[in-house]
N, C-alpha and C. Protein backbone atom coordinates (compact mmCIF):
# COMPACT_ATOMS: atom_id res chain seq x y z
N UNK A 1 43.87 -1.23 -38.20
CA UNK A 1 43.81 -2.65 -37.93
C UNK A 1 42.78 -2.95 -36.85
N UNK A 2 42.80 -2.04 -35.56
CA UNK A 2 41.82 -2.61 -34.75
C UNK A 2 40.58 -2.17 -35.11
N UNK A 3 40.57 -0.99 -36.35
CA UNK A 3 39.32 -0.72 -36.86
C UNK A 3 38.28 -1.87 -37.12
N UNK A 4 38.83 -2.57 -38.17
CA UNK A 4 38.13 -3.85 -39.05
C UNK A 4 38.23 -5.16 -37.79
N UNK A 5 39.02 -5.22 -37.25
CA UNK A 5 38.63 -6.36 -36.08
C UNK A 5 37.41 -6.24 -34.83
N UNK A 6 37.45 -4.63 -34.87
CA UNK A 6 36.18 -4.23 -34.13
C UNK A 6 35.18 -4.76 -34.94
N UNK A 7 34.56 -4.13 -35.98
CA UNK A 7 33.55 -4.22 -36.68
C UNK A 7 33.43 -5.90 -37.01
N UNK A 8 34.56 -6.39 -37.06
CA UNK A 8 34.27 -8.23 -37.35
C UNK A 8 34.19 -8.61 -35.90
N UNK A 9 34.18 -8.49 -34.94
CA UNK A 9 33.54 -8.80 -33.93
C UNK A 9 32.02 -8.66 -33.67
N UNK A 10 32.02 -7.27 -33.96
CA UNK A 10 30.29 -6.56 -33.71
C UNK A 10 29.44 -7.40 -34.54
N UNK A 11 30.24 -7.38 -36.23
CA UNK A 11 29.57 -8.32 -37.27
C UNK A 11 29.24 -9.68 -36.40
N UNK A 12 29.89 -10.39 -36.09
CA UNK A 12 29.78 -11.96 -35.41
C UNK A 12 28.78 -11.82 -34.34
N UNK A 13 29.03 -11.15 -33.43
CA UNK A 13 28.46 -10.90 -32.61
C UNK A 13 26.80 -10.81 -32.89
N UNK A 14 26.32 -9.71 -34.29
CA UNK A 14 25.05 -9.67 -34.00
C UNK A 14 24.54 -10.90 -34.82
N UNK A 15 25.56 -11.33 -35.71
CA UNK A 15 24.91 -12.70 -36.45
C UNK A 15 24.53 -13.96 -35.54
N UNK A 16 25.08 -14.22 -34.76
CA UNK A 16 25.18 -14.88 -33.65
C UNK A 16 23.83 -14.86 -32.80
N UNK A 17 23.38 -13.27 -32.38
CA UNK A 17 22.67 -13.32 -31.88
C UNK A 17 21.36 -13.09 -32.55
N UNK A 18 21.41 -13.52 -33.91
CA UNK A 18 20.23 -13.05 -34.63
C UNK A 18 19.40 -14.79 -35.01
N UNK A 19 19.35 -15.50 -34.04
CA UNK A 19 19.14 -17.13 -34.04
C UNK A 19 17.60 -17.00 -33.56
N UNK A 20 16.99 -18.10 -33.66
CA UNK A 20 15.57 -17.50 -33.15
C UNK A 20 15.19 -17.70 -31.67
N UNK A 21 13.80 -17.00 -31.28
CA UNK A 21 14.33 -16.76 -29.74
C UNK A 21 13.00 -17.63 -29.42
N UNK A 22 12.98 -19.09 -29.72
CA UNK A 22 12.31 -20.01 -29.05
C UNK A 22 12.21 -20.06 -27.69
N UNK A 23 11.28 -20.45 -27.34
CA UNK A 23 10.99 -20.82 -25.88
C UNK A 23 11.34 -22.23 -25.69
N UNK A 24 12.34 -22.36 -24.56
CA UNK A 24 13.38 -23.65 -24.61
C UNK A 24 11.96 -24.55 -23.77
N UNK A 25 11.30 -24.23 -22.48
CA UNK A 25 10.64 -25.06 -21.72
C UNK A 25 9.24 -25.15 -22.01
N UNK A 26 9.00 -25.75 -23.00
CA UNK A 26 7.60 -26.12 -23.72
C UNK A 26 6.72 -27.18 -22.33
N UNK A 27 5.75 -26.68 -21.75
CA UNK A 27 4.83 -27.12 -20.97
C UNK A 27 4.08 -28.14 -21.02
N UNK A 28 3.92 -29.05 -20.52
CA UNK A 28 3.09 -30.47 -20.83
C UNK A 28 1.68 -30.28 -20.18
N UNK A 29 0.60 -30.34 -20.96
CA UNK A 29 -1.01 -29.88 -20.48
C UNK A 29 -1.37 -31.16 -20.10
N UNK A 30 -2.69 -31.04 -19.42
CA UNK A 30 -3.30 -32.26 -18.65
C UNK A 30 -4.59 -32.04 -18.83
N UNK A 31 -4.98 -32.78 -19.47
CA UNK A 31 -6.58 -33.14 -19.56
C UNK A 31 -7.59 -33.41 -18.41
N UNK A 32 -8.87 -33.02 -18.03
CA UNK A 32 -9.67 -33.49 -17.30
C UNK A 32 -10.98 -33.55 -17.11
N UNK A 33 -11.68 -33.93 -16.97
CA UNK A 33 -12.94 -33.89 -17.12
C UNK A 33 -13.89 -34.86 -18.55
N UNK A 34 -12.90 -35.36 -18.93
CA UNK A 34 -13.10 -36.41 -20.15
C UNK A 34 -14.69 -36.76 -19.89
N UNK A 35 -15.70 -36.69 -20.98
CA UNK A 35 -17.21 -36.71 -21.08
C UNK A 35 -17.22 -37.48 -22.54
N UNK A 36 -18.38 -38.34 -22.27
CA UNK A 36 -19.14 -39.22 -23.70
C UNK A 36 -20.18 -38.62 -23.29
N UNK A 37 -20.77 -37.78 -24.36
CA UNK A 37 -22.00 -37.68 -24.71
C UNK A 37 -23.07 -37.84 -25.58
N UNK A 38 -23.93 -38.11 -25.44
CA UNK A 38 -24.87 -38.91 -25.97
C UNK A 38 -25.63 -38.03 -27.30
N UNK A 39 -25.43 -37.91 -28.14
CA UNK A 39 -26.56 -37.10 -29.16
C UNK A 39 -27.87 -37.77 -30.10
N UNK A 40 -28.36 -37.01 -31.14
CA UNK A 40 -29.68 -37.62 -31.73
C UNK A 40 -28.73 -38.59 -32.36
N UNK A 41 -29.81 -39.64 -32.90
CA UNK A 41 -29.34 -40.55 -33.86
C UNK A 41 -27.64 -40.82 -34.14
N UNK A 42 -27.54 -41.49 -32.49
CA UNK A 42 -26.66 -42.65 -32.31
C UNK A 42 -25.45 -41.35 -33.00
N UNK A 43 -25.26 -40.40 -32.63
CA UNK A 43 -23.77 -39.63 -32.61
C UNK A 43 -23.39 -39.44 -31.35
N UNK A 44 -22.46 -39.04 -31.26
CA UNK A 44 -21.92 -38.72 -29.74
C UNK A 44 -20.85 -37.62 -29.62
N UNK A 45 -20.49 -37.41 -28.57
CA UNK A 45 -19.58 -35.87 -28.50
C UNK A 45 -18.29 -36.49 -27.23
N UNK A 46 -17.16 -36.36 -27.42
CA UNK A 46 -16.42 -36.75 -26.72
C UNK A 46 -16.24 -34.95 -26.23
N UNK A 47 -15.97 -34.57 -24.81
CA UNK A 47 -15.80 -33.17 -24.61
C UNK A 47 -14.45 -33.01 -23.15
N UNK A 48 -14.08 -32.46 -23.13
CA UNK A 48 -12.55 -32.44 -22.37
C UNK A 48 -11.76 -31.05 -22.00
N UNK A 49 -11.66 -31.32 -20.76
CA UNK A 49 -11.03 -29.67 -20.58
C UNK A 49 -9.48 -30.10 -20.70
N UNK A 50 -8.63 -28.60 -20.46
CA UNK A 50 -7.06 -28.92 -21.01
C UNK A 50 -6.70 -27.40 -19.98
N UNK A 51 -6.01 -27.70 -19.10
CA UNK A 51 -5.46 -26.61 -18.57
C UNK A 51 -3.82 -26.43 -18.51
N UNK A 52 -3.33 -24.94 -18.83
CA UNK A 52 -1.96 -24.75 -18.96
C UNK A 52 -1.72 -25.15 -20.36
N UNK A 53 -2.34 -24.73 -21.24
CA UNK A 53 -2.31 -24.92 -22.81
C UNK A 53 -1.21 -24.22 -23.53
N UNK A 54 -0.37 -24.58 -23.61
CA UNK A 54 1.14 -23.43 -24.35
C UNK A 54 0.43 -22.90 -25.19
N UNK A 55 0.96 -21.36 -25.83
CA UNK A 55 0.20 -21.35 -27.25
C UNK A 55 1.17 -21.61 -28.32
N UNK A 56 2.34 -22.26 -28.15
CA UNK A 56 2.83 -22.89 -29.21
C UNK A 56 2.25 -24.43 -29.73
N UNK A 57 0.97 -25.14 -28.63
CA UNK A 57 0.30 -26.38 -28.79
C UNK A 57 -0.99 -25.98 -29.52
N UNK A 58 -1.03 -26.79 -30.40
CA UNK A 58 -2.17 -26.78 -30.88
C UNK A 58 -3.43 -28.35 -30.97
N UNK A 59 -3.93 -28.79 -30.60
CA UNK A 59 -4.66 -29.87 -31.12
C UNK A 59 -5.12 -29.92 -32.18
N UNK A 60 -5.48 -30.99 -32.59
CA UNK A 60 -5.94 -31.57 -33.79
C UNK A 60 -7.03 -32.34 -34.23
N UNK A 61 -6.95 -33.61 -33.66
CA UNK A 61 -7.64 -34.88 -34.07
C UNK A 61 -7.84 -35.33 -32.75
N UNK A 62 -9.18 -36.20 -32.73
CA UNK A 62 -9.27 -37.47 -31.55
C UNK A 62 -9.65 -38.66 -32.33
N UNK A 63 -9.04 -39.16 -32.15
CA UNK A 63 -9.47 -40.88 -32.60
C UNK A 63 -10.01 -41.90 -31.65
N UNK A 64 -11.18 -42.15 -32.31
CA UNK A 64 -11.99 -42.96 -31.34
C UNK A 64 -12.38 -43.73 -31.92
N UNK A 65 -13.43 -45.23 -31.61
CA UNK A 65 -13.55 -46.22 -32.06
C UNK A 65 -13.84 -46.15 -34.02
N UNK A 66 -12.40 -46.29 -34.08
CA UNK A 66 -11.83 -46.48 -35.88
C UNK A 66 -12.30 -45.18 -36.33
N UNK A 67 -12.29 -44.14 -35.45
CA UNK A 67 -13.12 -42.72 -36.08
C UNK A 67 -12.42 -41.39 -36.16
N UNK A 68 -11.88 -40.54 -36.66
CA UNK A 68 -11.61 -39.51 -36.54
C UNK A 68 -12.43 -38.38 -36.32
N UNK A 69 -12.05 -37.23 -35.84
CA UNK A 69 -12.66 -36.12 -35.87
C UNK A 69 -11.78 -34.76 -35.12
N UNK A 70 -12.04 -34.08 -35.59
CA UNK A 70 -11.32 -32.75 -35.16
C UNK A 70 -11.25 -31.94 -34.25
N UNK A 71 -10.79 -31.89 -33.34
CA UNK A 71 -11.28 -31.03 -31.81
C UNK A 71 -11.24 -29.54 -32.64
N UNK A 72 -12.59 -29.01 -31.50
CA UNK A 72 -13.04 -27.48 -31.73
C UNK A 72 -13.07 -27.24 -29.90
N UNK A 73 -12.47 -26.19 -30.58
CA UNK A 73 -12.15 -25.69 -28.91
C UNK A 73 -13.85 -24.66 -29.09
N UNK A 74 -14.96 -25.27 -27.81
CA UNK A 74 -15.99 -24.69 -27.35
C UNK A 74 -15.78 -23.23 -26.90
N UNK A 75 -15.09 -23.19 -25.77
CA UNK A 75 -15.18 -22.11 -24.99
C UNK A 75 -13.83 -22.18 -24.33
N UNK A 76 -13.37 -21.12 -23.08
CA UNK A 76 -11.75 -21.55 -22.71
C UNK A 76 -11.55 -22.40 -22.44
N UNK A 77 -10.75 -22.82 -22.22
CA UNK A 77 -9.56 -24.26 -22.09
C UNK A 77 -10.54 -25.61 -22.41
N UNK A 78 -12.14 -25.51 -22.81
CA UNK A 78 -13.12 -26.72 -23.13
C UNK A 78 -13.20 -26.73 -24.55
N UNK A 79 -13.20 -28.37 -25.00
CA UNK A 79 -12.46 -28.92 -26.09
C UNK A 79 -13.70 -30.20 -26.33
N UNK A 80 -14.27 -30.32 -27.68
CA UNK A 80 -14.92 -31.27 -28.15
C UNK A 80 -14.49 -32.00 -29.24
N UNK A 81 -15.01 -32.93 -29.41
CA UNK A 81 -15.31 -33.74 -31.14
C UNK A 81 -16.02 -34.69 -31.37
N UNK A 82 -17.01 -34.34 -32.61
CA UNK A 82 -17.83 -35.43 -32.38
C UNK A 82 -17.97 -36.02 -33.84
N UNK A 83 -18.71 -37.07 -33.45
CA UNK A 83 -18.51 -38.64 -33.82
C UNK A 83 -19.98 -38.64 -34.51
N UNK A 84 -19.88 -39.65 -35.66
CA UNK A 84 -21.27 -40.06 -36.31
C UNK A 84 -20.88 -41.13 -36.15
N UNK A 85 -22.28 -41.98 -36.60
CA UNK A 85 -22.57 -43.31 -36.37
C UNK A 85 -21.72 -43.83 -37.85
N UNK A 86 -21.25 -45.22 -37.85
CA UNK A 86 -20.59 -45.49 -39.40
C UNK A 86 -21.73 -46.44 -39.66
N UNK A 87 -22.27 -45.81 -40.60
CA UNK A 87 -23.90 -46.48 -41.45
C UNK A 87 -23.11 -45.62 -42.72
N UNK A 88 -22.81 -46.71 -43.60
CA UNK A 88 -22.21 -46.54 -44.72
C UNK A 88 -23.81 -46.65 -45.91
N UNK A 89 -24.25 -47.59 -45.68
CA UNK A 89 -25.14 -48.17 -46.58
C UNK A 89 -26.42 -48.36 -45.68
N UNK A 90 -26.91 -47.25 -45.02
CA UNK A 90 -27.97 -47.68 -44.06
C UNK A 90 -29.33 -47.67 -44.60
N UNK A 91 -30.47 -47.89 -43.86
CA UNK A 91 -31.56 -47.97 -44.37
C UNK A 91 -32.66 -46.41 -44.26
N UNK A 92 -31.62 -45.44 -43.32
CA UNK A 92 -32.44 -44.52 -42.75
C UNK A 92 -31.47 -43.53 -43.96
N UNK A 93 -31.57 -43.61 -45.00
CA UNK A 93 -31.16 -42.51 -45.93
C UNK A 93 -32.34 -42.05 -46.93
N UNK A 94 -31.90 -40.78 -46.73
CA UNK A 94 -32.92 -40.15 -47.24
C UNK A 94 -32.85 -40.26 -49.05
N UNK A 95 -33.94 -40.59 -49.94
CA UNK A 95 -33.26 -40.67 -51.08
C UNK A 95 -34.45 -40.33 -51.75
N UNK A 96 -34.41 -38.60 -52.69
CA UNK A 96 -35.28 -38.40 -52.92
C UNK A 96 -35.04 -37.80 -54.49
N UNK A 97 -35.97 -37.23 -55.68
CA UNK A 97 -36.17 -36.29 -56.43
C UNK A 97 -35.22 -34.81 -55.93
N UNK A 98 -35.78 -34.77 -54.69
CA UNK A 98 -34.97 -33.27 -53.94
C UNK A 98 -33.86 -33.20 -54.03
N UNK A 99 -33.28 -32.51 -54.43
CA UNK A 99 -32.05 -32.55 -53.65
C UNK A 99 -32.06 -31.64 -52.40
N UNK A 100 -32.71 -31.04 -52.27
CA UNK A 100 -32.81 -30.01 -51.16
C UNK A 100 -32.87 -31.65 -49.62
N UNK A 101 -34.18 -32.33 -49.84
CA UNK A 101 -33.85 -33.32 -49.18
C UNK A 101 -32.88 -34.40 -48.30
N UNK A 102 -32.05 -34.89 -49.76
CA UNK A 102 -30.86 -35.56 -50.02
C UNK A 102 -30.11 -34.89 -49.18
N UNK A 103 -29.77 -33.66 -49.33
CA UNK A 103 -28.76 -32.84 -48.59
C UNK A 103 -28.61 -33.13 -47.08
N UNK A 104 -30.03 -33.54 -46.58
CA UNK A 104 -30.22 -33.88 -44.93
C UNK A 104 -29.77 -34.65 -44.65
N UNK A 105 -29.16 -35.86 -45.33
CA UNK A 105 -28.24 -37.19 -45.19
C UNK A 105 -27.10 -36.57 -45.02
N UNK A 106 -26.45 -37.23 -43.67
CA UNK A 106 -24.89 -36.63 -42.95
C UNK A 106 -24.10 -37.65 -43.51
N UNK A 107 -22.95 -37.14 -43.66
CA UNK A 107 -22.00 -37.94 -44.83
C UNK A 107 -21.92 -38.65 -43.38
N UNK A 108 -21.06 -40.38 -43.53
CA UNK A 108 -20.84 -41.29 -43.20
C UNK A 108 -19.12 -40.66 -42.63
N UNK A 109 -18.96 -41.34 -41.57
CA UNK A 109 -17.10 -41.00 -41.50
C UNK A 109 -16.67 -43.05 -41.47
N UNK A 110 -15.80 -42.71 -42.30
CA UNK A 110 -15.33 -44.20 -43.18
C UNK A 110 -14.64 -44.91 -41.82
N UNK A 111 -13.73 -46.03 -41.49
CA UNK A 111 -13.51 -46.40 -40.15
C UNK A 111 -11.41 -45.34 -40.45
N UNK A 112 -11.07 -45.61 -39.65
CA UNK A 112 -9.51 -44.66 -39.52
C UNK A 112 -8.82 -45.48 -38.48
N UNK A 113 -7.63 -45.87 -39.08
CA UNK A 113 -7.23 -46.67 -37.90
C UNK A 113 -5.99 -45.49 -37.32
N UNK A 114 -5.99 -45.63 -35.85
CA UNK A 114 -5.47 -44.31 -35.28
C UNK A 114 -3.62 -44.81 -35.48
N UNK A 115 -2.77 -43.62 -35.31
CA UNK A 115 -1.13 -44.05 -35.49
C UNK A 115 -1.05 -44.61 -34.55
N UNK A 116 -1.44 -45.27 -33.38
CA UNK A 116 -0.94 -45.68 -32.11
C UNK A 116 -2.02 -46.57 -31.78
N UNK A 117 -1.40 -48.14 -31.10
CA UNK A 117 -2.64 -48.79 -30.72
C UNK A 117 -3.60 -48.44 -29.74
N UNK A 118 -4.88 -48.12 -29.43
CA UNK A 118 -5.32 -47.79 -28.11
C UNK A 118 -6.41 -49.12 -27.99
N UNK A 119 -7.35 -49.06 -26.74
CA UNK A 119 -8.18 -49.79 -26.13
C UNK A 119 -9.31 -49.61 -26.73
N UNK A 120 -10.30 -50.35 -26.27
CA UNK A 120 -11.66 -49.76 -26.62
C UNK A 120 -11.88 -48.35 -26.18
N UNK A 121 -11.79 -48.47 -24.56
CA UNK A 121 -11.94 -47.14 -23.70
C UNK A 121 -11.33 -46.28 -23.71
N UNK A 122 -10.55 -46.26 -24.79
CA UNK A 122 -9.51 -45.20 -24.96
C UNK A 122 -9.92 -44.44 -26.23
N UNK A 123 -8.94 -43.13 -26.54
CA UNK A 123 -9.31 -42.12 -27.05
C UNK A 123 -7.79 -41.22 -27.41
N UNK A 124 -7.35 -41.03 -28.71
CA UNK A 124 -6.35 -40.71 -29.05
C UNK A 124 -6.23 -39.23 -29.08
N UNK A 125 -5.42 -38.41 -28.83
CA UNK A 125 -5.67 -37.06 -28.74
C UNK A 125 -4.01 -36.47 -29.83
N UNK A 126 -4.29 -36.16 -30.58
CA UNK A 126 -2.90 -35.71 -31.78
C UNK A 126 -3.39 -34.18 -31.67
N UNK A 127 -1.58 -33.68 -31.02
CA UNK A 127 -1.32 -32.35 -31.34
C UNK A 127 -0.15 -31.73 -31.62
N UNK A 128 0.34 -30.75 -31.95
CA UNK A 128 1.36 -30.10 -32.33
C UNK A 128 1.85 -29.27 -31.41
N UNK A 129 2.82 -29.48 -31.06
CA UNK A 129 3.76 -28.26 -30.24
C UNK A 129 5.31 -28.30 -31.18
N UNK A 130 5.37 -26.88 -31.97
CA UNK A 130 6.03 -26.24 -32.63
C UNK A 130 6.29 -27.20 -33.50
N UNK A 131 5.53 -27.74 -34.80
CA UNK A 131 5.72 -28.83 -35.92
C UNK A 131 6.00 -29.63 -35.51
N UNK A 132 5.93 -30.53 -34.17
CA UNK A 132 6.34 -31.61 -33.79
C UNK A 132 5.16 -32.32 -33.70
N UNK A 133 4.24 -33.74 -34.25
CA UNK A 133 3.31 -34.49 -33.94
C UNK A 133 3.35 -35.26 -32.62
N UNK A 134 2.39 -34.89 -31.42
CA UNK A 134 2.80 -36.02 -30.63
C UNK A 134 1.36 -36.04 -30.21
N UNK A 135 1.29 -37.78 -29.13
CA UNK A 135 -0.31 -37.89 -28.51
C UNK A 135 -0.17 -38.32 -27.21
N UNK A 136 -1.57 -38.35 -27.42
CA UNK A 136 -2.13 -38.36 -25.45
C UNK A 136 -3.18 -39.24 -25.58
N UNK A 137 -3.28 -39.84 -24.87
CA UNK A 137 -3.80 -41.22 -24.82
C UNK A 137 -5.16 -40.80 -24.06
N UNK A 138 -6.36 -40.50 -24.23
CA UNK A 138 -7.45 -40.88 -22.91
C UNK A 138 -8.13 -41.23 -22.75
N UNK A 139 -8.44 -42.28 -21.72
CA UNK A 139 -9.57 -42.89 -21.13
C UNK A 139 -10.49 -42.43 -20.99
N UNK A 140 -11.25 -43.04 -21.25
CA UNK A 140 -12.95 -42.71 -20.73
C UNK A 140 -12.83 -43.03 -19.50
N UNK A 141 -12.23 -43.65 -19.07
CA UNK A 141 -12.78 -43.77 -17.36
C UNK A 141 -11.61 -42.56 -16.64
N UNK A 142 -11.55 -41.73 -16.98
CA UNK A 142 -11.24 -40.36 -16.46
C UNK A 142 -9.64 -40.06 -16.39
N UNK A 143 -8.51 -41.38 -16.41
CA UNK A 143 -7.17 -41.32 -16.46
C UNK A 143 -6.72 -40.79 -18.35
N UNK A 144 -5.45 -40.60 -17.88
CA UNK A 144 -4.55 -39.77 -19.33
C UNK A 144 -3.03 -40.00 -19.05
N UNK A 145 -3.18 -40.35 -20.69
CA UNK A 145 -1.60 -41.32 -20.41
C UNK A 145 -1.09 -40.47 -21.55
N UNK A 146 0.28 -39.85 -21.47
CA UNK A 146 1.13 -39.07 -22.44
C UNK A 146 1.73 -40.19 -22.87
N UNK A 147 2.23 -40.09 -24.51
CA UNK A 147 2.83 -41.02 -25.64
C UNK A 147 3.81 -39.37 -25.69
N UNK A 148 5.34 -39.70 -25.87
CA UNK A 148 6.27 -38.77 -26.53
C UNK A 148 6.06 -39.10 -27.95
């Protein structure tokens, strides 16, 4: 009898402890150094450092005026994305016989309206910590506002 009550304990016991072993205190990062930069033909580079980066966070997207684009992490903890001009139907397209030519025309990014209202001067930052979507709000004029 106390045979099988042992073993249904031990049983419970390791089922119990076989739950997953998440990290309960997920870290909140802080942005700084927020940069507009200027590139050829009217593109630009939004660029941003991030220190204390969990590696359960991942970034994603920045949304900027009606624009998306994808942060690429440069180098450590420095973070970009950049932006084309929206010339849907412009006059500076290349339109030739070539296609080798043609090819030099940069696709257009269509306008995107971001999940969250922001400012002009503002700048949407969407990332993931453990399948969860959340954002960060940042200013160009150097402040950062967390959205849960």
């Amino acid at each position: 009898m106390y045979y099988k009550f042992s073993i249904f304990v031990i049983l419970a016991f390791l089922v119990s402890s076989c739950g997953s072993n998440k990290v309960l205190g997920v870290r909140d990062f802080s942005v700084k150094n927020i940069e507009r930069i200027e590139l050829d033909d009217q593109a630009f580079e939004i660029t941003f450092e991030v220190n204390a980066l969990d590696h359960n966070t991942q970034l994603e997207y920045l949304y900027f005026d009606n624009q998306k684009s994808a942060v690429v992490n440069y180098s450590e903890n420095k973070f970009s994305a950049k932006f084309a001009p929206s010339k849907i139907n412009s006059e500076d397209r290349i339109l030739s016989v070539n296609r080798a030519e043609e090819a030099k025309n940069t696709l257009p990014q269509l306008p995107v309206k971001p999940p969250l209202e922001i400012e002009k001067s503002e700048a949407l930052l969407s990332y993931i910590i453990e399948s969860e979507i959340k954002y960060k709000v940042l200013d160009l004029k150097k402040r950062v506002v967390n959205i849960p």
